[in-house]
PDB file of N, CA and C in Angstrom:
ATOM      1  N   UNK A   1     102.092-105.827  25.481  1.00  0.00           N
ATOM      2  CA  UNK A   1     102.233-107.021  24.663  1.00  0.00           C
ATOM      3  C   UNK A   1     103.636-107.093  24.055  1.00  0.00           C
ATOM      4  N   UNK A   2     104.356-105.935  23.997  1.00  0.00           N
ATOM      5  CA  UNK A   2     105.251-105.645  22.972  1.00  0.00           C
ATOM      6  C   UNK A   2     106.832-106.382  23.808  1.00  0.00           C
ATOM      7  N   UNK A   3     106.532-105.799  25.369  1.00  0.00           N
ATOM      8  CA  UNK A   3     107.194-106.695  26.015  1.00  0.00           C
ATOM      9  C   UNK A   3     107.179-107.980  26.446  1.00  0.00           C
ATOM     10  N   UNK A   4     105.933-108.797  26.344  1.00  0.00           N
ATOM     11  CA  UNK A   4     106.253-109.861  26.529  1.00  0.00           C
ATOM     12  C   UNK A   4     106.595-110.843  25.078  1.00  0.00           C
ATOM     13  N   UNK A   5     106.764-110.264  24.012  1.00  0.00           N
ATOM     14  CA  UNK A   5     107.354-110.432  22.738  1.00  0.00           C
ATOM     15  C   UNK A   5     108.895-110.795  22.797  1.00  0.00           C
ATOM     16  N   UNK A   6     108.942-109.713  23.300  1.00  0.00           N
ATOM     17  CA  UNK A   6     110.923-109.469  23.583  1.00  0.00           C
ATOM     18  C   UNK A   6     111.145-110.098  24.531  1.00  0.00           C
ATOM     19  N   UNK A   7     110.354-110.722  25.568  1.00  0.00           N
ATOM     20  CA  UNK A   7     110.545-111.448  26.598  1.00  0.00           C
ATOM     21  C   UNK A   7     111.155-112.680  25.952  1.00  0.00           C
ATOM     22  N   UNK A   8     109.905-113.309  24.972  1.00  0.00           N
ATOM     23  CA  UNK A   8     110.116-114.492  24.546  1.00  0.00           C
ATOM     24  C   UNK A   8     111.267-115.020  23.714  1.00  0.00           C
ATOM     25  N   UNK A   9     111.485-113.595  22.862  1.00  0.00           N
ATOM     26  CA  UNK A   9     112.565-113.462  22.097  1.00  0.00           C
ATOM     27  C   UNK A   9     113.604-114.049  22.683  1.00  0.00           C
ATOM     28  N   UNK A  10     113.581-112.936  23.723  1.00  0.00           N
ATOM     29  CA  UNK A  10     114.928-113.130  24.637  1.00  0.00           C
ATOM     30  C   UNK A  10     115.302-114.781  25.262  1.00  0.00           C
ATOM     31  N   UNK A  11     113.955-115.042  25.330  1.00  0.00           N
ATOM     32  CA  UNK A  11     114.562-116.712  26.540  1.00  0.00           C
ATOM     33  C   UNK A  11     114.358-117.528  25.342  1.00  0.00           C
ATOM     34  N   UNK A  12     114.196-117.460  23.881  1.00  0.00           N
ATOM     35  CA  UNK A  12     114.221-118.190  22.491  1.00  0.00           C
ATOM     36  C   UNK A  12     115.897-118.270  22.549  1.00  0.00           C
ATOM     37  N   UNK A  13     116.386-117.166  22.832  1.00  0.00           N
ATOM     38  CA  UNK A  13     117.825-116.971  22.302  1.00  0.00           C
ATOM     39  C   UNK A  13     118.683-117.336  23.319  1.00  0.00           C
ATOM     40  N   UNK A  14     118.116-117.380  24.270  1.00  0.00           N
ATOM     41  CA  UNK A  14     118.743-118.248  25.748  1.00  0.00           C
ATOM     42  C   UNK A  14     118.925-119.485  25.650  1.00  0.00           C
ATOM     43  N   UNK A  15     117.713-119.935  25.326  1.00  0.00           N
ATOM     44  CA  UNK A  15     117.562-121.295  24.925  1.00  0.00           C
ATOM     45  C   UNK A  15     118.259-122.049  23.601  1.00  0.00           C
ATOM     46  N   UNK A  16     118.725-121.423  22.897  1.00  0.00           N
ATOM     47  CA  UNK A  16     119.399-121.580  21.432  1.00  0.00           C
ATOM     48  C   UNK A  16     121.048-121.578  22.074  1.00  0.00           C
ATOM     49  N   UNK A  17     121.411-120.910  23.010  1.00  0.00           N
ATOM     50  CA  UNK A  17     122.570-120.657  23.091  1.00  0.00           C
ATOM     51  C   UNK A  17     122.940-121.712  24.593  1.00  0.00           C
ATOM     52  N   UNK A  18     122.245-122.030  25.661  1.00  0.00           N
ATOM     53  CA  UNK A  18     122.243-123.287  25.943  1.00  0.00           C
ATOM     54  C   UNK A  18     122.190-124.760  25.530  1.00  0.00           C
ATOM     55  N   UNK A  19     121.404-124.498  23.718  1.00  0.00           N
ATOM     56  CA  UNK A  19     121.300-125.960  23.276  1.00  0.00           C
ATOM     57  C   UNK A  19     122.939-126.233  22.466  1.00  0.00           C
ATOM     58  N   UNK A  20     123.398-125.193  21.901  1.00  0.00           N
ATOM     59  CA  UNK A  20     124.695-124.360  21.333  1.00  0.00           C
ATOM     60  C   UNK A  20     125.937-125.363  22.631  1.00  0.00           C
ATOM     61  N   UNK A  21     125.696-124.826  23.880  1.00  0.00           N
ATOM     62  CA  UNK A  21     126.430-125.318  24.933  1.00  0.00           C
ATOM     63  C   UNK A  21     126.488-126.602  25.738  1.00  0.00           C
ATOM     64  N   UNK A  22     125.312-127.183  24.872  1.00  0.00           N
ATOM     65  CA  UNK A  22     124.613-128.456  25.414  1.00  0.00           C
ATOM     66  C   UNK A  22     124.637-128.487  27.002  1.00  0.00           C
ATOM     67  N   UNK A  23     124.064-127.046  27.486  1.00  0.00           N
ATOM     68  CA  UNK A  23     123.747-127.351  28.597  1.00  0.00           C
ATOM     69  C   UNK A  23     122.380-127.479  28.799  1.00  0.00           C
ATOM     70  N   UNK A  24     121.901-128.077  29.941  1.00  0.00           N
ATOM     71  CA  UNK A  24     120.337-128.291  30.204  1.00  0.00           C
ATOM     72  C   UNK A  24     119.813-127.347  30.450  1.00  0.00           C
ATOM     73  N   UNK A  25     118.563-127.186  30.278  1.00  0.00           N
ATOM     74  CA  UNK A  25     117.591-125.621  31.383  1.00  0.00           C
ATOM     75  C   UNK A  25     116.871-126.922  32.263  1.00  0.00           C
ATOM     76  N   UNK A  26     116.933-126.217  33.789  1.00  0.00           N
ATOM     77  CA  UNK A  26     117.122-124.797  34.394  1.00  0.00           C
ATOM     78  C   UNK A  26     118.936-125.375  34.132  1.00  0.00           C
ATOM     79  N   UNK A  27     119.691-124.338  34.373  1.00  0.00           N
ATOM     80  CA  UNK A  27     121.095-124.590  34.066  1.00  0.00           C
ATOM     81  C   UNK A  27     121.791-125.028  35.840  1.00  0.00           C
ATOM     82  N   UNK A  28     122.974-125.382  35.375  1.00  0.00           N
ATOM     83  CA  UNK A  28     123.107-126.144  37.117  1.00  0.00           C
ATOM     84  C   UNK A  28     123.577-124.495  37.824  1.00  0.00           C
ATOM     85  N   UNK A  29     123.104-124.421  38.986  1.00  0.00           N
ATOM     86  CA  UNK A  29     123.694-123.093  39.681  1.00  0.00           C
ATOM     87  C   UNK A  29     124.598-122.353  39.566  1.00  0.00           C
ATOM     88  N   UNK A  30     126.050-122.352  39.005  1.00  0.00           N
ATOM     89  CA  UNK A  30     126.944-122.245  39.009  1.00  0.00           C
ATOM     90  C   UNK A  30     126.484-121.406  37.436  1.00  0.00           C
ATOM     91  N   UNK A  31     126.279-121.859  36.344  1.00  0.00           N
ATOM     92  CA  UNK A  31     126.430-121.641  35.356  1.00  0.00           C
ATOM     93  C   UNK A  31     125.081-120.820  34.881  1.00  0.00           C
ATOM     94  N   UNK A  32     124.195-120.845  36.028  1.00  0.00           N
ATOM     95  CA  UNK A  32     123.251-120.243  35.564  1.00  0.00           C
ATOM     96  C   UNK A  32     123.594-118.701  36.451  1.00  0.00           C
ATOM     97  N   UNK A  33     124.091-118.813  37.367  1.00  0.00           N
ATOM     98  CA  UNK A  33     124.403-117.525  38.168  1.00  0.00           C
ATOM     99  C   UNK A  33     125.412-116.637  37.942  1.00  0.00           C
ATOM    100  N   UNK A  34     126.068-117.485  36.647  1.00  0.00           N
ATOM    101  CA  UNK A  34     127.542-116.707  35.918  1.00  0.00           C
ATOM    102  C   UNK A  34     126.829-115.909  34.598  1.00  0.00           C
ATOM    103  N   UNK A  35     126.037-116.937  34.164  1.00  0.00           N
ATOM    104  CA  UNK A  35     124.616-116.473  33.291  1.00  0.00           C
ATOM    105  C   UNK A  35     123.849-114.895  33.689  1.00  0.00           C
ATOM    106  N   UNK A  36     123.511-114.806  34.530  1.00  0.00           N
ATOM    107  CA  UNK A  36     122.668-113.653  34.891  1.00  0.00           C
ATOM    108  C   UNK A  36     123.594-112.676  35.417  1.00  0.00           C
ATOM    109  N   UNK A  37     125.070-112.693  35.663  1.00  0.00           N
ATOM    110  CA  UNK A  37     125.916-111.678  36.114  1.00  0.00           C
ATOM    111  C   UNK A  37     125.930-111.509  34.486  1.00  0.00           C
ATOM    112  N   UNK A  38     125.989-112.060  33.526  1.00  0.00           N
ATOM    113  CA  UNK A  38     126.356-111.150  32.104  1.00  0.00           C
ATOM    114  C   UNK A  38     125.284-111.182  31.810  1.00  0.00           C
ATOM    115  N   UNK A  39     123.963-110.903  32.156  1.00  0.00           N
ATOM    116  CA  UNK A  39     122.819-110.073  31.578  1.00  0.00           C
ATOM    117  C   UNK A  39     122.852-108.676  32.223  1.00  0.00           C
ATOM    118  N   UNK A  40     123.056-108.880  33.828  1.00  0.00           N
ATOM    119  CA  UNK A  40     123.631-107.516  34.678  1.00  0.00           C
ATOM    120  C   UNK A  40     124.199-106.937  34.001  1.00  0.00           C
ATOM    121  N   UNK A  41     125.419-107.457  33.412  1.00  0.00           N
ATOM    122  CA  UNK A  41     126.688-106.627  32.899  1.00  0.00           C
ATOM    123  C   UNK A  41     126.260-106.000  31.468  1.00  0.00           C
ATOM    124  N   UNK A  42     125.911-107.207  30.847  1.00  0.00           N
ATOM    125  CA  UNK A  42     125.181-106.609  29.551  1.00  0.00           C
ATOM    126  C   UNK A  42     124.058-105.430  29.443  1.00  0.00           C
ATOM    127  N   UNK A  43     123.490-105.278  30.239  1.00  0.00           N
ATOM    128  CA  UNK A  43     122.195-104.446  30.469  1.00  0.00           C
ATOM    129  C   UNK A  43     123.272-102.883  30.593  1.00  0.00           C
ATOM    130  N   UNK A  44     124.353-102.734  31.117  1.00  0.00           N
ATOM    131  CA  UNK A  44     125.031-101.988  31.328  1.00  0.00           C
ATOM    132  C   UNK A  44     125.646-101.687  29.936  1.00  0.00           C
ATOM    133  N   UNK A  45     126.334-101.947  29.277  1.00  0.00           N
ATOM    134  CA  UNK A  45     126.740-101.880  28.217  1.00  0.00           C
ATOM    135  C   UNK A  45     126.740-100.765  27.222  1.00  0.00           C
ATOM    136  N   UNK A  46     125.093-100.425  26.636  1.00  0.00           N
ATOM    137  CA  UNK A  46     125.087 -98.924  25.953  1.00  0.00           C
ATOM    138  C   UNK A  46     124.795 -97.733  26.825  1.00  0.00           C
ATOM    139  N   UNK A  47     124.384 -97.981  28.183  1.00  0.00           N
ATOM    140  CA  UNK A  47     124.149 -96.840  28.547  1.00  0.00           C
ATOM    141  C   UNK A  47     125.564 -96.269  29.016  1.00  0.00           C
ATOM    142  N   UNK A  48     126.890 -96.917  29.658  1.00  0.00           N
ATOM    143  CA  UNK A  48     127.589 -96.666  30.128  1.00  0.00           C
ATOM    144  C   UNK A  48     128.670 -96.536  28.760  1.00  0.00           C
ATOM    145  N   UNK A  49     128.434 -97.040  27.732  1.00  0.00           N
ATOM    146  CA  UNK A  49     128.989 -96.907  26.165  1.00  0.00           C
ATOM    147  C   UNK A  49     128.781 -95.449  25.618  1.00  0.00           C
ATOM    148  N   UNK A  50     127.546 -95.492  25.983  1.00  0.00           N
ATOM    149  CA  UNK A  50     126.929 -93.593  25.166  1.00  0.00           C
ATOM    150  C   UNK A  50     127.766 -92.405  26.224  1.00  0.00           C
ATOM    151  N   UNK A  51     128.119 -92.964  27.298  1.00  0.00           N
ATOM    152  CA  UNK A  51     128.478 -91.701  28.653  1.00  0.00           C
ATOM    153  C   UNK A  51     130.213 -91.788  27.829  1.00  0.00           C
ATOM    154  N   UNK A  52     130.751 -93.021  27.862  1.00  0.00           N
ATOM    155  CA  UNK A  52     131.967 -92.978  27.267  1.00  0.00           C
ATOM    156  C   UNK A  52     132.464 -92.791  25.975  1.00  0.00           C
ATOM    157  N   UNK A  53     131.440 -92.513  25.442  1.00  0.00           N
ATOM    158  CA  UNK A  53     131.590 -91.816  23.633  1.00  0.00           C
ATOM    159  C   UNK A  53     131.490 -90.593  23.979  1.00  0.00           C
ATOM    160  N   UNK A  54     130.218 -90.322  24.787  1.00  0.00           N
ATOM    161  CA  UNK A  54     130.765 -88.247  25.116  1.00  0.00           C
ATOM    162  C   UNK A  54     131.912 -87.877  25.697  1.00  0.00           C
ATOM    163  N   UNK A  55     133.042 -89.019  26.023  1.00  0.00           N
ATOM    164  CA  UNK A  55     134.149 -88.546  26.116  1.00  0.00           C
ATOM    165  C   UNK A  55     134.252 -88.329  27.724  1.00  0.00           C
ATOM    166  N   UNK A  56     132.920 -89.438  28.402  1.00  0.00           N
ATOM    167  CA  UNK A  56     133.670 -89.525  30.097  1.00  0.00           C
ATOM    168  C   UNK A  56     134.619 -90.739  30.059  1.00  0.00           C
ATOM    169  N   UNK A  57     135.471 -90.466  32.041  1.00  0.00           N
ATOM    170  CA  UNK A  57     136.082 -91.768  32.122  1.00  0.00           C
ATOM    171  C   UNK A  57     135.606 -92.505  32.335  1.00  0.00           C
ATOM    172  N   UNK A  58     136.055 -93.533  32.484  1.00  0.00           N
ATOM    173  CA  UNK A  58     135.704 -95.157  32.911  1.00  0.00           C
ATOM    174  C   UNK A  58     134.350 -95.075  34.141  1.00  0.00           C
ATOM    175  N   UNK A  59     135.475 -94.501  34.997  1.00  0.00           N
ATOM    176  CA  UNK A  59     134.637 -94.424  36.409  1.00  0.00           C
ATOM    177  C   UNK A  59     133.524 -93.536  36.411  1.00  0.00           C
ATOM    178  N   UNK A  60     133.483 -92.288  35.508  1.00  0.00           N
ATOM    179  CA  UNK A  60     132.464 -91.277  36.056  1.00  0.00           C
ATOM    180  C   UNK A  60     131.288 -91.924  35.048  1.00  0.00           C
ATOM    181  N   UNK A  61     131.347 -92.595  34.065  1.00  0.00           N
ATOM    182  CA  UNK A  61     130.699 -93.095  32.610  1.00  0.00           C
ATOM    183  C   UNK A  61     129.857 -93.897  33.914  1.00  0.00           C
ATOM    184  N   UNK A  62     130.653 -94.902  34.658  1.00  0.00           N
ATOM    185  CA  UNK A  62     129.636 -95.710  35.224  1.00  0.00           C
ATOM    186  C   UNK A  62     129.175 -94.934  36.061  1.00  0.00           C
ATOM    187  N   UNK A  63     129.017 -93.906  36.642  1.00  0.00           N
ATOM    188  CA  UNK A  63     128.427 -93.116  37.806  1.00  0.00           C
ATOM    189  C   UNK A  63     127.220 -92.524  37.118  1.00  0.00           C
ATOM    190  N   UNK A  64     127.510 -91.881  35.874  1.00  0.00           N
ATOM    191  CA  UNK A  64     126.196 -91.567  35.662  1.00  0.00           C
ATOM    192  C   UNK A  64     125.294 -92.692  35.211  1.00  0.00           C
ATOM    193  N   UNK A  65     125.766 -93.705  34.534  1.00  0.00           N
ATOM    194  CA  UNK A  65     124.950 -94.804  34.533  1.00  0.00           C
ATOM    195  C   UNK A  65     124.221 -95.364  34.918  1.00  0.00           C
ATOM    196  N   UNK A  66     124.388 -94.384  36.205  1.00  0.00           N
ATOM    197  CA  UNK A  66     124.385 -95.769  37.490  1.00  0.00           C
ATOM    198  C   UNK A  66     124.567 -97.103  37.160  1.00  0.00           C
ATOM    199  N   UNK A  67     125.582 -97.771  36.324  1.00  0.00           N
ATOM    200  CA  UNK A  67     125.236 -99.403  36.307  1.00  0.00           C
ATOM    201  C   UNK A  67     126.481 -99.537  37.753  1.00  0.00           C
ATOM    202  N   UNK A  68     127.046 -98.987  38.695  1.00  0.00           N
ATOM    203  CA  UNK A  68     127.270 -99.837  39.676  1.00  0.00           C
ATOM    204  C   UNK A  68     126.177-100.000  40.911  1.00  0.00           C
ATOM    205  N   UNK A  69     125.508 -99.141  40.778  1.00  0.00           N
ATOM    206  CA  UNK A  69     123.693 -99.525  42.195  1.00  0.00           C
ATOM    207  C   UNK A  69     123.495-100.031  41.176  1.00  0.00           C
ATOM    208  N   UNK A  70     123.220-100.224  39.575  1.00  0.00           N
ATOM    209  CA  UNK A  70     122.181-101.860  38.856  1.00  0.00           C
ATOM    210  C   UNK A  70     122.518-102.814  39.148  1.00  0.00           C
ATOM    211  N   UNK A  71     124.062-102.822  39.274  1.00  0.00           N
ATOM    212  CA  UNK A  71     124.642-104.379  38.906  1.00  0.00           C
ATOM    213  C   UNK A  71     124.781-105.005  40.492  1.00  0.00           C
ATOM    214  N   UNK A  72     125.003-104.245  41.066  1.00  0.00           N
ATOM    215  CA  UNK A  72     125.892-104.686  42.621  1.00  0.00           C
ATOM    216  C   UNK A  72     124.239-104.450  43.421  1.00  0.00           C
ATOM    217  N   UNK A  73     123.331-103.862  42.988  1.00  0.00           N
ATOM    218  CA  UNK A  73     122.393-103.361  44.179  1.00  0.00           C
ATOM    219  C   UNK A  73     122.510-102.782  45.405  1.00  0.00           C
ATOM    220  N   UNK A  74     121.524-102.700  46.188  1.00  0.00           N
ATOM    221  CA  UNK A  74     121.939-102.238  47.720  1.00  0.00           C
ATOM    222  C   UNK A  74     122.928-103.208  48.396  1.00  0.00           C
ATOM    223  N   UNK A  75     124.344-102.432  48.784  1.00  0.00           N
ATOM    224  CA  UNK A  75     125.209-103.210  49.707  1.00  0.00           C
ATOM    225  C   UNK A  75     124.973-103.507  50.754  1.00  0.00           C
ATOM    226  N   UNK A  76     124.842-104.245  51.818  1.00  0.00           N
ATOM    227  CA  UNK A  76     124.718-104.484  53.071  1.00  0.00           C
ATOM    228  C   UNK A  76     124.885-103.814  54.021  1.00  0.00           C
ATOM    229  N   UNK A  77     124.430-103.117  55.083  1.00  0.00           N
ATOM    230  CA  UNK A  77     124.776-101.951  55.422  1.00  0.00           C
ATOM    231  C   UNK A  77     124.123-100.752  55.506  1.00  0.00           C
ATOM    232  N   UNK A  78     124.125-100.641  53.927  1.00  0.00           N
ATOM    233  CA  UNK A  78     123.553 -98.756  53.333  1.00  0.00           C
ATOM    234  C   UNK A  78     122.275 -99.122  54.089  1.00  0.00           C
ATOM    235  N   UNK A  79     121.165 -99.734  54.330  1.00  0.00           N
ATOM    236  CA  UNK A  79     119.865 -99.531  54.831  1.00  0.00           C
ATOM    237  C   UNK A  79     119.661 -99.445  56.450  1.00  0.00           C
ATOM    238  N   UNK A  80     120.734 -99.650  57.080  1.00  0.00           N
ATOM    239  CA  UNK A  80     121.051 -99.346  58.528  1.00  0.00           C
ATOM    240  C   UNK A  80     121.512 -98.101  58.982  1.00  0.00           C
ATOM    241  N   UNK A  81     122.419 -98.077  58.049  1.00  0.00           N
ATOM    242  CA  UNK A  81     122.787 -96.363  58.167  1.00  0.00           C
ATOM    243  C   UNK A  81     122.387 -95.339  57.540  1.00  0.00           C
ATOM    244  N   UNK A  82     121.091 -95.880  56.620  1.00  0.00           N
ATOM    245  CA  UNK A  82     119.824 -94.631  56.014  1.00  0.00           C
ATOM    246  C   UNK A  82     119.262 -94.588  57.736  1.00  0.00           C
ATOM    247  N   UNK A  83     118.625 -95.791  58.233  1.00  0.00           N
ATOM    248  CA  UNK A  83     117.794 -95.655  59.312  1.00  0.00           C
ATOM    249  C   UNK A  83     118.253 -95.123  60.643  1.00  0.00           C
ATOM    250  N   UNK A  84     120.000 -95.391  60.649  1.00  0.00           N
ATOM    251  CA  UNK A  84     120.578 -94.624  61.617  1.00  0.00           C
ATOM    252  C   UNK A  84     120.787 -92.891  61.342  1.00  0.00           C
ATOM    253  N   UNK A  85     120.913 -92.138  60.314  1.00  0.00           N
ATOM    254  CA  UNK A  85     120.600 -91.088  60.056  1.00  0.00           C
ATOM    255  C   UNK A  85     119.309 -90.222  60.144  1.00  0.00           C
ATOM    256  N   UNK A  86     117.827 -91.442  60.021  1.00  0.00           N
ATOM    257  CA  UNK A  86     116.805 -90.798  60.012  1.00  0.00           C
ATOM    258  C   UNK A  86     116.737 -90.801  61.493  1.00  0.00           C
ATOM    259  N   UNK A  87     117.159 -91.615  62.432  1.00  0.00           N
ATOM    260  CA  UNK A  87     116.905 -91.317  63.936  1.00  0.00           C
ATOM    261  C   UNK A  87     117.462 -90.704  64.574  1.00  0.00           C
ATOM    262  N   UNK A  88     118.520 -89.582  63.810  1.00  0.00           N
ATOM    263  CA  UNK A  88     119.660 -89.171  64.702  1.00  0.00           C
ATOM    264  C   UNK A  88     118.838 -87.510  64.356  1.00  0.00           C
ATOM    265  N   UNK A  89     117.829 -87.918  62.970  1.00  0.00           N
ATOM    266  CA  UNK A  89     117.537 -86.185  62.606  1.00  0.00           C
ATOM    267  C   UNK A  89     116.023 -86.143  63.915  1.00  0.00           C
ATOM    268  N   UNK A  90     115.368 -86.945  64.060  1.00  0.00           N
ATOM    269  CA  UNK A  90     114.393 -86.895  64.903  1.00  0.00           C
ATOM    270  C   UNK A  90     114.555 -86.679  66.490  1.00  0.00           C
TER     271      UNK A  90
END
């Protein structure tokens, strides 16, 4: 329940900050897909913040993060050459 609380929260404050922008919901493509790259990015934020307060770099902060497989996902590719590896061990 507790999450779909914060759910609502969350698209309350979406919605406040689109009326803020006087843009419409659903938002036009462009602006809604620039929209959800900074929730990606945002979602990244303290975990890759806490790696870089213990005093990692840039790059290794996001490695343990993993926020570059969160943000970017599976690249195109990587699942051909998982399946070309599993047929080369058989």
């Amino acid at each position: 329940m507790k999450l779909y609380i914060l759910s609502l929260g969350a698209g309350l404050l979406v919605g406040i900050i689109y009326s803020l922008l006087s843009v419409r919901s659903p938002a036009p493509p462009l602006i809604a897909l620039v929209g959800l790259l900074g929730i990606l990015l945002g979602e990244q934020v303290i975990p890759v913040g806490k790696q870089l307060f213990n005093g990692a770099t840039f790059s290794t902060a996001c490695d343990k993060a993993q926020a570059t497989h969160h943000v970017l996902g599976q690249l195109p590719g990587r699942n051909t050459d998982d399946k070309a590896s599993k047929e080369k061990q058989t």
